[in-house]
Protein backbone atom coordinates (compact mmCIF):
# COMPACT_ATOMS: atom_id res chain seq x y z
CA UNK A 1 -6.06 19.98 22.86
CA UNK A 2 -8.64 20.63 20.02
CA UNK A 3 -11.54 21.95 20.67
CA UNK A 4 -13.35 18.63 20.06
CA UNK A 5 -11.36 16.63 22.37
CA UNK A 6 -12.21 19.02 25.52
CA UNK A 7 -16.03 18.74 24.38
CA UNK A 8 -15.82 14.86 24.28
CA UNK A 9 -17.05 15.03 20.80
CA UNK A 10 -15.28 11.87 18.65
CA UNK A 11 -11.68 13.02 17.42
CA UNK A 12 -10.30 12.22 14.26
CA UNK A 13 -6.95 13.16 12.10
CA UNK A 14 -8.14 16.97 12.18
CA UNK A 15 -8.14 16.75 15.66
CA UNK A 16 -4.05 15.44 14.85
CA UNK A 17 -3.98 18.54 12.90
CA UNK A 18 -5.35 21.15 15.63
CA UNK A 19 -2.97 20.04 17.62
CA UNK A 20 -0.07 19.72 15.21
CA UNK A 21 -0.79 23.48 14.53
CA UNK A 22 -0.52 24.30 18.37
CA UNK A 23 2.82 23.05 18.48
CA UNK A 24 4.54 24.44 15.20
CA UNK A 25 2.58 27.60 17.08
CA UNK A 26 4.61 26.85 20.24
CA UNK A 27 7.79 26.15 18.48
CA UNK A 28 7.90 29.37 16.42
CA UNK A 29 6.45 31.74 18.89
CA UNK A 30 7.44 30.37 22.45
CA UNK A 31 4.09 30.76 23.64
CA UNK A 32 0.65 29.18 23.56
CA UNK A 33 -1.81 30.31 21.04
CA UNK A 34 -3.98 31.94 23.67
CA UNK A 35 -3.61 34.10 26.76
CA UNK A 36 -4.93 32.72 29.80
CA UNK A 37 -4.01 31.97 33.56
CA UNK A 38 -5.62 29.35 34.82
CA UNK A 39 -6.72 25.96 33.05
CA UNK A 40 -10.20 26.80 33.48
CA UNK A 41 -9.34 29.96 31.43
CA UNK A 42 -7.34 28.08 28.65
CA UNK A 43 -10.08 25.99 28.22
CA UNK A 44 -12.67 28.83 27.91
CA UNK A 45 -10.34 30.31 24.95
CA UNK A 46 -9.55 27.43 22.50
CA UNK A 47 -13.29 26.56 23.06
CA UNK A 48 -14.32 30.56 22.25
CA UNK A 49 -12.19 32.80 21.09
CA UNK A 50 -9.75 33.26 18.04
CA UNK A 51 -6.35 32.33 18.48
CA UNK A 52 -3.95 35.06 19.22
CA UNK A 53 -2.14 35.19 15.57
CA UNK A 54 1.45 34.32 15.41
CA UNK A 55 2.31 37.75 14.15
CA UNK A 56 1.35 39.46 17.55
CA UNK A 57 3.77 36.94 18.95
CA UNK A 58 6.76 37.07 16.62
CA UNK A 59 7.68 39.34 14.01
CA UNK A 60 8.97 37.57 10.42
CA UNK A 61 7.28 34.67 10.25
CA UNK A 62 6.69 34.00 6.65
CA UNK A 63 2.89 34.11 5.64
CA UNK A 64 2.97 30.90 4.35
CA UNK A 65 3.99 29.13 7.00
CA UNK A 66 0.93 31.54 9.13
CA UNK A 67 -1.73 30.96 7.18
CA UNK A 68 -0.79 27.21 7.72
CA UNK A 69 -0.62 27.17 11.47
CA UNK A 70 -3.85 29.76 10.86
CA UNK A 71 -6.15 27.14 9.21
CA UNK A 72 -4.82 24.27 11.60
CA UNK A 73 -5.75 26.12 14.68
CA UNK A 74 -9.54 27.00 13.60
CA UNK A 75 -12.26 26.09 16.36
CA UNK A 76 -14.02 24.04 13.87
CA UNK A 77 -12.83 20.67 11.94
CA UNK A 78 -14.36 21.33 8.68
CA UNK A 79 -12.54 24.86 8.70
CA UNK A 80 -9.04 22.88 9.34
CA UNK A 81 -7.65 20.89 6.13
CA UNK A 82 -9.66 18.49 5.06
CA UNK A 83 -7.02 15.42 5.03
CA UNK A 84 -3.06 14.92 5.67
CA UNK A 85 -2.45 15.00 2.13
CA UNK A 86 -3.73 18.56 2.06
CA UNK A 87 -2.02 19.57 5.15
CA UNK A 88 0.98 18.29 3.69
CA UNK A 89 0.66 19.57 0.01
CA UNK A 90 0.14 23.12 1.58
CA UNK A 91 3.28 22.78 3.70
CA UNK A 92 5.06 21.85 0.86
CA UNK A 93 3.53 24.77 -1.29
CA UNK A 94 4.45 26.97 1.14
CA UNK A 95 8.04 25.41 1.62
CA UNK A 96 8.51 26.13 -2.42
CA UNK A 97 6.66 30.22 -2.01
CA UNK A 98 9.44 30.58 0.82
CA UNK A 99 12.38 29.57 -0.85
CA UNK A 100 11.44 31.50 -4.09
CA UNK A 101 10.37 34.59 -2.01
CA UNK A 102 13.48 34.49 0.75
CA UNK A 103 16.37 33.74 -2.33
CA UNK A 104 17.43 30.70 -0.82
CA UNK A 105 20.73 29.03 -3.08
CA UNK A 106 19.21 25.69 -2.98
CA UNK A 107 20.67 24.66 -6.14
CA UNK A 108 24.24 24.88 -5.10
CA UNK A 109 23.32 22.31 -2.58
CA UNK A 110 21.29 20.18 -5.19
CA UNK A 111 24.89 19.67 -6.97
CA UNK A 112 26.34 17.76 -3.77
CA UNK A 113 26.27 13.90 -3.93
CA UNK A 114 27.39 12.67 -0.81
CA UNK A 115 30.78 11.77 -2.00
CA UNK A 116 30.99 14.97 -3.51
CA UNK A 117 30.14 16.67 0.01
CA UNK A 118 32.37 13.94 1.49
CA UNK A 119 35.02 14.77 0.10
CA UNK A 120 35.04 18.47 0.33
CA UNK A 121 34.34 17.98 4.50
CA UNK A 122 37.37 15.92 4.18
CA UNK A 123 39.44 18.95 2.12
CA UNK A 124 38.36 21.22 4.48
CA UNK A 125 39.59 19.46 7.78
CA UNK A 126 43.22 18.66 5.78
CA UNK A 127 43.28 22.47 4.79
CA UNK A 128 42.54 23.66 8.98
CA UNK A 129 45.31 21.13 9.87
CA UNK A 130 47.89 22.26 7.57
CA UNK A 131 47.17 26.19 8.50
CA UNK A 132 47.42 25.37 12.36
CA UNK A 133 50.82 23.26 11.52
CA UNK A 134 51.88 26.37 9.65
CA UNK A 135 51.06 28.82 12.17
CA UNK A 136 53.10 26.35 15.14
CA UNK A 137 55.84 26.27 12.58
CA UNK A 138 55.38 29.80 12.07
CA UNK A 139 55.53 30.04 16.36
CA UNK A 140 58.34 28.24 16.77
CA UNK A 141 60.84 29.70 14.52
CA UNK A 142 59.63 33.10 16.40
C-alpha cells in the first residue's frame, strides 16, 4: 500500500503507481521493499523510512529499470511520476537504454512476419522428424 492509502489521505493514479512499483519490486527481487516483522512494523517503514534499494536485494538489475521502481516507490506523490504517460514514456526509455546497452539482436526478430516465423517453426519440426526417422532407420539396420 502507498503511503497515502495507510494515512487515509485521498488516493489517486500515483497511489496506482506506488504500488505498481512495489510489485515490479517484488517480482524482480523476491522480497518486499522493506524489512520488517510484524504488520505494525511494515507499516512504520513505508510510512518512514527509505525503501531498501533493489540493488541490496539483487545484483544486475539494469539501472534503468531501478531508477524506475526508485521514483515509483518514493514516500511522497509529487516525488513519484507525475502521470501514466510519464511512467510509461520512462519505461519505454529505459526499455530502448537496455537494449542498446545489453546488445540485444532485436532486428533479426524485426525481419519475422508471422508467416515468415510460421513457416520456419514448421521447417524446424519437419527437419526433428526426419533426423529421429533417420536415427530409427539408422537403429534398425544395427
Amino acid at each position: 500500500m502507498s503511503p497515502e492509502q495507510l494515512t487515509g489521505k485521498p488516493l489517486n493514479h500515483q497511489s496506482d503507481i506506488y504500488a505498481l512499483g512495489a510489485v515490479f519490486y517484488r517480482l524482480l527481487t523476491g522480497r518486499y521493499s522493506f524489512d520488517a516483522s510484524t504488520a505494525e512494523s511494515a507499516v512504520h517503514e513505508i510510512l518512514h523510512k527509505p525503501h531498501i534499494p533493489v540493488e541490496a536485494r539483487r545484483q544486475g538489475i539494469p539501472k534503468e529499470l531501478t531508477g524506475i521502481i526508485d521514483r515509483a516507490l518514493q514516500k511522497k506523490p509529487e516525488d513519484r511520476h507525475e502521470s501514466w504517460d510519464e511512467f510509461i514514456k520512462e519505461i519505454d526509455e529505459a526499455q530502448t537504454a537496455m537494449r542498446t546497452k545489453y546488445d540485444y539482436d532485436y532486428d533479426m526478430l524485426r525481419g519475422f512476419s508471422e508467416t515468415t516465423l510460421s513457416q520456419y517453426l514448421a521447417d524446424t519440426r519437419e527437419l526433428a522428424a526426419t533426423r529421429e526417422l533417420a536415427a530409427r532407420t539408422l537403429d534398425e539396420k544395427t
